[in-house]
N, C-alpha and C. Protein backbone atom coordinates (compact mmCIF):
# COMPACT_ATOMS: atom_id res chain seq x y z
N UNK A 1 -1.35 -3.68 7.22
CA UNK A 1 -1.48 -2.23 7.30
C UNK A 1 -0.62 -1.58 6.23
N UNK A 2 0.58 -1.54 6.22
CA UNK A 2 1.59 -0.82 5.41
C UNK A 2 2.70 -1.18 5.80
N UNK A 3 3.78 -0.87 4.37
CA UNK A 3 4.77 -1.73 4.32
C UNK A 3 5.42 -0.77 4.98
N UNK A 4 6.28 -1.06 6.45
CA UNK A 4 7.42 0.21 7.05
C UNK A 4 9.09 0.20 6.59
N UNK A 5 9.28 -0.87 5.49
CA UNK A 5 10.91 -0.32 5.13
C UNK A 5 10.72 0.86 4.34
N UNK A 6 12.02 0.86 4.34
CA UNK A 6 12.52 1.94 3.27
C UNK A 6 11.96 2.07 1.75
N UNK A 7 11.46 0.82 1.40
CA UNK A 7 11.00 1.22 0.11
C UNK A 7 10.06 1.49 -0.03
N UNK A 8 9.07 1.29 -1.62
CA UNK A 8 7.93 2.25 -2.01
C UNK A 8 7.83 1.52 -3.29
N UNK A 9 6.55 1.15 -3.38
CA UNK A 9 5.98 0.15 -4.66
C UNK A 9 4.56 1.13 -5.05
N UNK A 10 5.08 1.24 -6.11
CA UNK A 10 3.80 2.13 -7.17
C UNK A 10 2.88 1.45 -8.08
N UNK A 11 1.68 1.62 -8.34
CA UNK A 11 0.52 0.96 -8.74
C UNK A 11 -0.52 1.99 -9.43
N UNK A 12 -0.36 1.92 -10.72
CA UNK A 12 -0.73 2.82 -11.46
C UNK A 12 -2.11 1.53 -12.20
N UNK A 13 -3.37 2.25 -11.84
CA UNK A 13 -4.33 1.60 -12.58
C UNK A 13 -5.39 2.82 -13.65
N UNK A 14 -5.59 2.57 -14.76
CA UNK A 14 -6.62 3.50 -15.16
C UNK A 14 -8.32 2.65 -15.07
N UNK A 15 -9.16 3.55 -14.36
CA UNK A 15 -10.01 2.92 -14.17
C UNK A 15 -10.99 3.47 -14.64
N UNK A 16 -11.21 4.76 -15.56
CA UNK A 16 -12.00 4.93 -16.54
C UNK A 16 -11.37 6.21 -17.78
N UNK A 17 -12.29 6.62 -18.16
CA UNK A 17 -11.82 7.64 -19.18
C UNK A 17 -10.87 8.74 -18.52
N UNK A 18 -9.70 8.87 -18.59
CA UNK A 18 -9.15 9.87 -18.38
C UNK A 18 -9.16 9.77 -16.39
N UNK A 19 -9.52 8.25 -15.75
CA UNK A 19 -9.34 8.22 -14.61
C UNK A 19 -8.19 7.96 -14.60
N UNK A 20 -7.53 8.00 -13.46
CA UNK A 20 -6.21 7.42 -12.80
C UNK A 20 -5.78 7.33 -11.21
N UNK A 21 -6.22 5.85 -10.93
CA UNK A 21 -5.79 5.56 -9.58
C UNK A 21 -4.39 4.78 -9.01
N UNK A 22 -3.79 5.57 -8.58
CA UNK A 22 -2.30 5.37 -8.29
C UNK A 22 -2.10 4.81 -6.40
N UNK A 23 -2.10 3.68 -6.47
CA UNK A 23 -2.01 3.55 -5.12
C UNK A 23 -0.30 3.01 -4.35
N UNK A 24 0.37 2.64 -3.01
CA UNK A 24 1.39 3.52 -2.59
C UNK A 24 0.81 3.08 -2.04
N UNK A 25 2.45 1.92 -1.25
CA UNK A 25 2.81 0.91 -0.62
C UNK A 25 4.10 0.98 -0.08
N UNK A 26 4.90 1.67 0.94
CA UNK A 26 5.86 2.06 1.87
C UNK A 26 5.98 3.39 2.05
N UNK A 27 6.90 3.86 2.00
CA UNK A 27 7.25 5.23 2.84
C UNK A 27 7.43 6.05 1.80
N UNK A 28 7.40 7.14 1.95
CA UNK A 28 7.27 8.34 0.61
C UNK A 28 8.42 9.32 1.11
N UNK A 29 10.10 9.27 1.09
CA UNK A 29 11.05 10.13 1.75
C UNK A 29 11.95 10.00 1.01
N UNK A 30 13.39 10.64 1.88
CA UNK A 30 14.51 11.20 0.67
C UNK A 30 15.07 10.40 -0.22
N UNK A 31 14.50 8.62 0.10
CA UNK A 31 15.44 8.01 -0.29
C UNK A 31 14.50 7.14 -1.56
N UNK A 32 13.09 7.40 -1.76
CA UNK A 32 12.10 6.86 -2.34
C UNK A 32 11.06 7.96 -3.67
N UNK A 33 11.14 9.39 -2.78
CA UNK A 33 10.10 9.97 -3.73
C UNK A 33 10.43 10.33 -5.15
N UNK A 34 11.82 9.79 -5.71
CA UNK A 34 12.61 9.77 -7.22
C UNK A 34 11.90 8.86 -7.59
N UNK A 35 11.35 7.69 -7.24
CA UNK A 35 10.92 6.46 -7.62
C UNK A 35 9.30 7.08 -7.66
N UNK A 36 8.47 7.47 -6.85
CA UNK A 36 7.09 8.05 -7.06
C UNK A 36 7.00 9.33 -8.50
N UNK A 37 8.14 10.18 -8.63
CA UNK A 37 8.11 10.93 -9.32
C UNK A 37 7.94 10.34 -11.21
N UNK A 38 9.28 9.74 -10.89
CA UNK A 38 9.56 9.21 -12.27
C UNK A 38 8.56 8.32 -12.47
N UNK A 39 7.79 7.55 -11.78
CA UNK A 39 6.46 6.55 -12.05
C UNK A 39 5.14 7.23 -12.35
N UNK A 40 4.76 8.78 -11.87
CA UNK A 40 3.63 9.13 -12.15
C UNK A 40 4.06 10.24 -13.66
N UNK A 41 5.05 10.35 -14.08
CA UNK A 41 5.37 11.22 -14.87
C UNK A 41 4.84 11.25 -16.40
N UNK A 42 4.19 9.93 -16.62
CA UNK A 42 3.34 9.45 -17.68
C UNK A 42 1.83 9.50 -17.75
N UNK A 43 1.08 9.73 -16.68
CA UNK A 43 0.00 9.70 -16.26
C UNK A 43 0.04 11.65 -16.33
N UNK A 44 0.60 12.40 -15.91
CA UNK A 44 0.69 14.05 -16.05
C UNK A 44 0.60 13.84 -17.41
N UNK A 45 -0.77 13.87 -18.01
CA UNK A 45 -0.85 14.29 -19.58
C UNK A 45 -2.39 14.96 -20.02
N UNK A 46 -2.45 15.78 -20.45
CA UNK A 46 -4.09 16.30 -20.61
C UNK A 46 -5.22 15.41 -20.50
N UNK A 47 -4.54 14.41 -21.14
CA UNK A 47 -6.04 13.49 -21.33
C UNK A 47 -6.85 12.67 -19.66
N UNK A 48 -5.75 12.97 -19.04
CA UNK A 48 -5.68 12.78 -17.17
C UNK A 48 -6.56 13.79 -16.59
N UNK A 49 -7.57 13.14 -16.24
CA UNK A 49 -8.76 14.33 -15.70
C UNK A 49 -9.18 13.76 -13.72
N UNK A 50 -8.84 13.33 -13.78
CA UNK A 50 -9.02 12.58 -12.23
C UNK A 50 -7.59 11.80 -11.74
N UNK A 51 -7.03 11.91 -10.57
CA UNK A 51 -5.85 11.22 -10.13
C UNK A 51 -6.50 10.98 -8.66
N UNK A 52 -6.66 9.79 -8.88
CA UNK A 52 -7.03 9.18 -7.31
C UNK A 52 -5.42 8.85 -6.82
N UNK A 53 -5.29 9.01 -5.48
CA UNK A 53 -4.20 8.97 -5.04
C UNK A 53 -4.05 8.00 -3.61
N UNK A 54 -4.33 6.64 -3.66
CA UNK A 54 -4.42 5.97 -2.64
C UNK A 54 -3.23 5.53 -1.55
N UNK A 55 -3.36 6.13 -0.19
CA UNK A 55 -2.35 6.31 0.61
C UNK A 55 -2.35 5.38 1.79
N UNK A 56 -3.32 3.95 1.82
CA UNK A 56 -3.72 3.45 2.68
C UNK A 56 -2.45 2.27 3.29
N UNK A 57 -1.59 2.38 2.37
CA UNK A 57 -0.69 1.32 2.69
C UNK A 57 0.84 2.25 2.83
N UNK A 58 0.79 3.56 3.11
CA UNK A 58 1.88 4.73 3.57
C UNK A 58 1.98 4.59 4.96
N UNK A 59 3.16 4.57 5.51
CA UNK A 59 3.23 4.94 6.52
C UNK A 59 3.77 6.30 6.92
N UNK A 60 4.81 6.65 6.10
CA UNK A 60 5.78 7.67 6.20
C UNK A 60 5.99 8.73 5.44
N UNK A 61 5.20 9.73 5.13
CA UNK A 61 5.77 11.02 3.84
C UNK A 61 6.59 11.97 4.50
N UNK A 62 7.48 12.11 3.72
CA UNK A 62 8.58 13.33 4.13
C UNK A 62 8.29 14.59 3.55
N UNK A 63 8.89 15.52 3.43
CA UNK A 63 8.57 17.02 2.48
C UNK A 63 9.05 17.22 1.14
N UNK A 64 10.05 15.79 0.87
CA UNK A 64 10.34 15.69 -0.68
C UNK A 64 9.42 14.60 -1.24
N UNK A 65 8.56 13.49 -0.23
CA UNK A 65 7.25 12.76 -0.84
C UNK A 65 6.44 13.79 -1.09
N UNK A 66 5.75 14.78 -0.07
CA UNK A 66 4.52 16.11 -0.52
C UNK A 66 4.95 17.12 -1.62
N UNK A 67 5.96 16.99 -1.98
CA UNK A 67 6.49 18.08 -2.91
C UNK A 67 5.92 17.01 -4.09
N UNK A 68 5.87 15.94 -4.57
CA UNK A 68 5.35 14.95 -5.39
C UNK A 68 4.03 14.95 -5.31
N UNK A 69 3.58 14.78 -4.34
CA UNK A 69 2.00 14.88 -4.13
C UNK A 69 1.80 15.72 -4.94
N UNK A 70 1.92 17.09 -4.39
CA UNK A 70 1.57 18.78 -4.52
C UNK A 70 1.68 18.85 -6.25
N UNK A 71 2.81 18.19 -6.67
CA UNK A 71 3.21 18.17 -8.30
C UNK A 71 1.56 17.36 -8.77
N UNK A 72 1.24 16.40 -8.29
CA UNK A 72 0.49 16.02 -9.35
C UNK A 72 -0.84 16.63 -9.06
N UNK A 73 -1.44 17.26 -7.78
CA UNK A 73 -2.54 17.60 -7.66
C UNK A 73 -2.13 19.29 -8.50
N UNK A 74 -1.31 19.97 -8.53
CA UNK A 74 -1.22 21.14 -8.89
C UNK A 74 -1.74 20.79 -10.57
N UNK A 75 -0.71 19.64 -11.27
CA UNK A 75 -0.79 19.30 -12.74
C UNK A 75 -2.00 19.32 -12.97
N UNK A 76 -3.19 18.27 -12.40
CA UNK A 76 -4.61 17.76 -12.89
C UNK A 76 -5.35 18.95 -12.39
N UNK A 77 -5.17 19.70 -11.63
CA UNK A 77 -6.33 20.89 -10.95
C UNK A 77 -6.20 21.89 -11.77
N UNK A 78 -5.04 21.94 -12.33
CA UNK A 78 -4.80 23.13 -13.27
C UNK A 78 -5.12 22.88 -14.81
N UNK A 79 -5.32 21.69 -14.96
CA UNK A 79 -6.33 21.13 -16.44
C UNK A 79 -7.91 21.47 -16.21
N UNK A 80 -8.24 21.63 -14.92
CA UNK A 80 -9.86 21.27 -14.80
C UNK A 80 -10.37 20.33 -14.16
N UNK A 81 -9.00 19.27 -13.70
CA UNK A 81 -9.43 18.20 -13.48
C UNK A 81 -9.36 18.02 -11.80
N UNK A 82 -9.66 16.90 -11.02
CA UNK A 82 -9.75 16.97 -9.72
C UNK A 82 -8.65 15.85 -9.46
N UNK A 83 -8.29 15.96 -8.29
CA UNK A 83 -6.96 15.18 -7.18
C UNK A 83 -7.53 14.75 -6.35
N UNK A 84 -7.75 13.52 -5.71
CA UNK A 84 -8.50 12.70 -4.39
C UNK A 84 -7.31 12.00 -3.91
N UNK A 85 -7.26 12.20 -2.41
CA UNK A 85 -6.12 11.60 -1.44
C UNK A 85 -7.35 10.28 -0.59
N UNK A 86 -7.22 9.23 -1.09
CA UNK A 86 -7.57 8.32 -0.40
C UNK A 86 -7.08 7.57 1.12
N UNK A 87 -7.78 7.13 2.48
CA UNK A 87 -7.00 7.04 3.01
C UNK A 87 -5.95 6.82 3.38
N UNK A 88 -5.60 8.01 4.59
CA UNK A 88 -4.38 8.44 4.96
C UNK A 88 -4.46 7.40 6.21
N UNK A 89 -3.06 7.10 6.56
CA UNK A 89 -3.03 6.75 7.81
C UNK A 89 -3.28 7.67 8.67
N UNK A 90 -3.05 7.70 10.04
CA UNK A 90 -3.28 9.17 10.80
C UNK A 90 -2.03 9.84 11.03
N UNK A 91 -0.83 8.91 11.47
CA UNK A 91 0.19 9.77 11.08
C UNK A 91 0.42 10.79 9.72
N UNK A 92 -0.06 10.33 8.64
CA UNK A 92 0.64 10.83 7.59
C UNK A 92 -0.70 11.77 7.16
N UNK A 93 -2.10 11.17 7.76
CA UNK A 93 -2.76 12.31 7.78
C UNK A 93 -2.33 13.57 8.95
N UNK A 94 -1.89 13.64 9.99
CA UNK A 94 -1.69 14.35 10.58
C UNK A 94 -0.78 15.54 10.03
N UNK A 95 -0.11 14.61 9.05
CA UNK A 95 1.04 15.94 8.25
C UNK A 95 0.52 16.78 7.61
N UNK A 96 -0.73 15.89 6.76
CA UNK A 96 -1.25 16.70 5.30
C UNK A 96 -2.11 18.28 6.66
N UNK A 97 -2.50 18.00 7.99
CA UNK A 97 -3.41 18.21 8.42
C UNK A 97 -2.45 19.82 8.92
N UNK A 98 -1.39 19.26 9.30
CA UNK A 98 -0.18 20.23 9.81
C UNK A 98 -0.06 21.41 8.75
N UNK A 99 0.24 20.59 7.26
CA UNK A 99 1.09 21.44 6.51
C UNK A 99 -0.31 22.73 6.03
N UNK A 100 -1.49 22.20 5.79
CA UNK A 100 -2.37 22.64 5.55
C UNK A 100 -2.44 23.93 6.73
N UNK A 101 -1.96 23.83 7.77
CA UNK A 101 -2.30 24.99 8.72
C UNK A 101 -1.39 26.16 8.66
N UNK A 102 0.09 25.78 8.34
CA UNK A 102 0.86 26.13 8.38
C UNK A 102 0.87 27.74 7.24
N UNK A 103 1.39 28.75 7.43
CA UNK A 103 1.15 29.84 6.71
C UNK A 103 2.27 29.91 5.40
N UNK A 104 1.48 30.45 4.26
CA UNK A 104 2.40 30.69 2.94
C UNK A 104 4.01 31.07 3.39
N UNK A 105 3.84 31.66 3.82
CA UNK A 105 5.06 31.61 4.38
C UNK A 105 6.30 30.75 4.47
N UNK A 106 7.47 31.00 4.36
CA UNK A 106 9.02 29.79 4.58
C UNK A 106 8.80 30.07 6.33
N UNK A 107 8.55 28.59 6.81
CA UNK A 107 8.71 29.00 8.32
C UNK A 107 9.61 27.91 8.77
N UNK A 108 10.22 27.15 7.78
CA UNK A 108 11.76 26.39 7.91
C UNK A 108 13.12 26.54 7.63
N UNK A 109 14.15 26.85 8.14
CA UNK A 109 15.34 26.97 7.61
C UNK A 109 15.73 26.17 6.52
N UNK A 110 15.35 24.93 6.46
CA UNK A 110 15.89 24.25 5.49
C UNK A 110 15.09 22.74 5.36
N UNK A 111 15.41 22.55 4.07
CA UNK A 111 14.44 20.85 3.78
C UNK A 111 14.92 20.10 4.97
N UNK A 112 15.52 19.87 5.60
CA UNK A 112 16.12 19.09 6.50
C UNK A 112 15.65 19.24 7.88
N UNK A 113 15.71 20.57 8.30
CA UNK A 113 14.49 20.85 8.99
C UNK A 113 12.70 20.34 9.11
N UNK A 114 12.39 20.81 7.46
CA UNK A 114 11.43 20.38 7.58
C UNK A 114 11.04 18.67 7.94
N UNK A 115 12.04 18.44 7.44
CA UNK A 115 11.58 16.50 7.48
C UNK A 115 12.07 16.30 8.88
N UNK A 116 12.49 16.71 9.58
CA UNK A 116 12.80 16.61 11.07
C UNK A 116 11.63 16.84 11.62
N UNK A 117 10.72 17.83 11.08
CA UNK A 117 9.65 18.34 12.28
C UNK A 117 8.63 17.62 11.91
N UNK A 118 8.47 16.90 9.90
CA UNK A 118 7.51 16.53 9.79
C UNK A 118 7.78 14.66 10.56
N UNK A 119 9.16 14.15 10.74
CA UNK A 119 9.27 13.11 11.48
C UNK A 119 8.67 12.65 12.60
N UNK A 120 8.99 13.92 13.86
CA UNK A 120 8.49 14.15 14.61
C UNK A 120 6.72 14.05 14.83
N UNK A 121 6.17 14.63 14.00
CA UNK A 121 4.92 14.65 13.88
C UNK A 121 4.19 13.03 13.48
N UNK A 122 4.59 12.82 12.85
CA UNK A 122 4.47 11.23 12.48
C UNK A 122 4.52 10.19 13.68
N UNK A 123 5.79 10.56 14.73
CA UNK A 123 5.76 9.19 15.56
C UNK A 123 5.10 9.28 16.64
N UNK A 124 4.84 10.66 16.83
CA UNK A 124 4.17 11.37 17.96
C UNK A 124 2.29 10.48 17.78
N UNK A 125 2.27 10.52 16.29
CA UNK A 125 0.96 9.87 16.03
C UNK A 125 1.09 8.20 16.62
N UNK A 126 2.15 7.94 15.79
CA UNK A 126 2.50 6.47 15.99
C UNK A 126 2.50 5.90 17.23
N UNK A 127 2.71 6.42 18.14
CA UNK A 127 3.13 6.21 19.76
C UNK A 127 1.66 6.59 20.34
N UNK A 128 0.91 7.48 19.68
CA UNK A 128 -0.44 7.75 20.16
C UNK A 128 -1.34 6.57 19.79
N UNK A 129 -1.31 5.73 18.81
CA UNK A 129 -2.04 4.68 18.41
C UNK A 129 -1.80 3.38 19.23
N UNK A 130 -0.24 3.55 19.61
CA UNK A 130 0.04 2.40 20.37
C UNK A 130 -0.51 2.79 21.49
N UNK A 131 -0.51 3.46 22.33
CA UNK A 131 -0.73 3.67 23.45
C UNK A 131 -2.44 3.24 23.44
N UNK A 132 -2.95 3.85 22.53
CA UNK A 132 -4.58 3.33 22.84
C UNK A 132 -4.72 1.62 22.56
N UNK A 133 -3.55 1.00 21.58
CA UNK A 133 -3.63 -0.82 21.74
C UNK A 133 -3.66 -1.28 22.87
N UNK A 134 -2.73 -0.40 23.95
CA UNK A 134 -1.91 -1.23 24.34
C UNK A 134 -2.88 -0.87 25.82
């Protein structure tokens, strides 16, 4: 399924003209998304018209992993080009599903906050999956 330590292994493939599929293998949080940033920072270049973004082996994004996300879909959408989130787990889809509802608005005191509530949201999934194994 996906790797659950602490780390985060990046996989940058180009798979056609100006494609780019980046797939993401552990947890995406405070202690990892420096390592996602600085790895896609070469691929953010005009000639980048598609960023597939494969999330099937994530277990965990925090609000400083989506702040990375958000960077590269903002970069390629704002060339012309399109951003694809390949599967999500359901926890970590449940976040993208959260944050998406959530209003323009600051409705957190602080980053720390946020990764508390987006934690929360995550195991709440996690414990929901077990429960239907089990």
């Amino acid at each position: 399924m996906f790797d659950e330590t602490t780390s985060l292994s990046v996989k940058i493939e180009r798979k056609a003209e100006g494609a780019i599929l980046v797939s993401l293998n552990g947890r995406i949080d405070s202690d990892t998304y420096r390592k996602l940033d600085k790895e896609i920072q070469p691929i953010l270049v005009p000639a980048t018209k598609v960023i597939i973004l494969d999330m099937s082996r994530v277990g965990y994004v925090s609000s400083a992993g989506l702040a990375v996300i958000f960077q590269m879909k903002k970069f390629v959408e704002k060339k012309g080009g399109s951003f694809i989130i390949a599967s999500l787990q359901p926890q970590v889809k449940r976040v993208f599903d959260v944050i998406k509802a959530l209003p323009s608005e600051n409705v957190f005191e602080s980053q720390e906050e946020i990764d508390r509530y987006l934690d929360v949201i995550q195991r709440r999934e996690l414990d929901k999956q077990k429960d239907n194994l089990g």
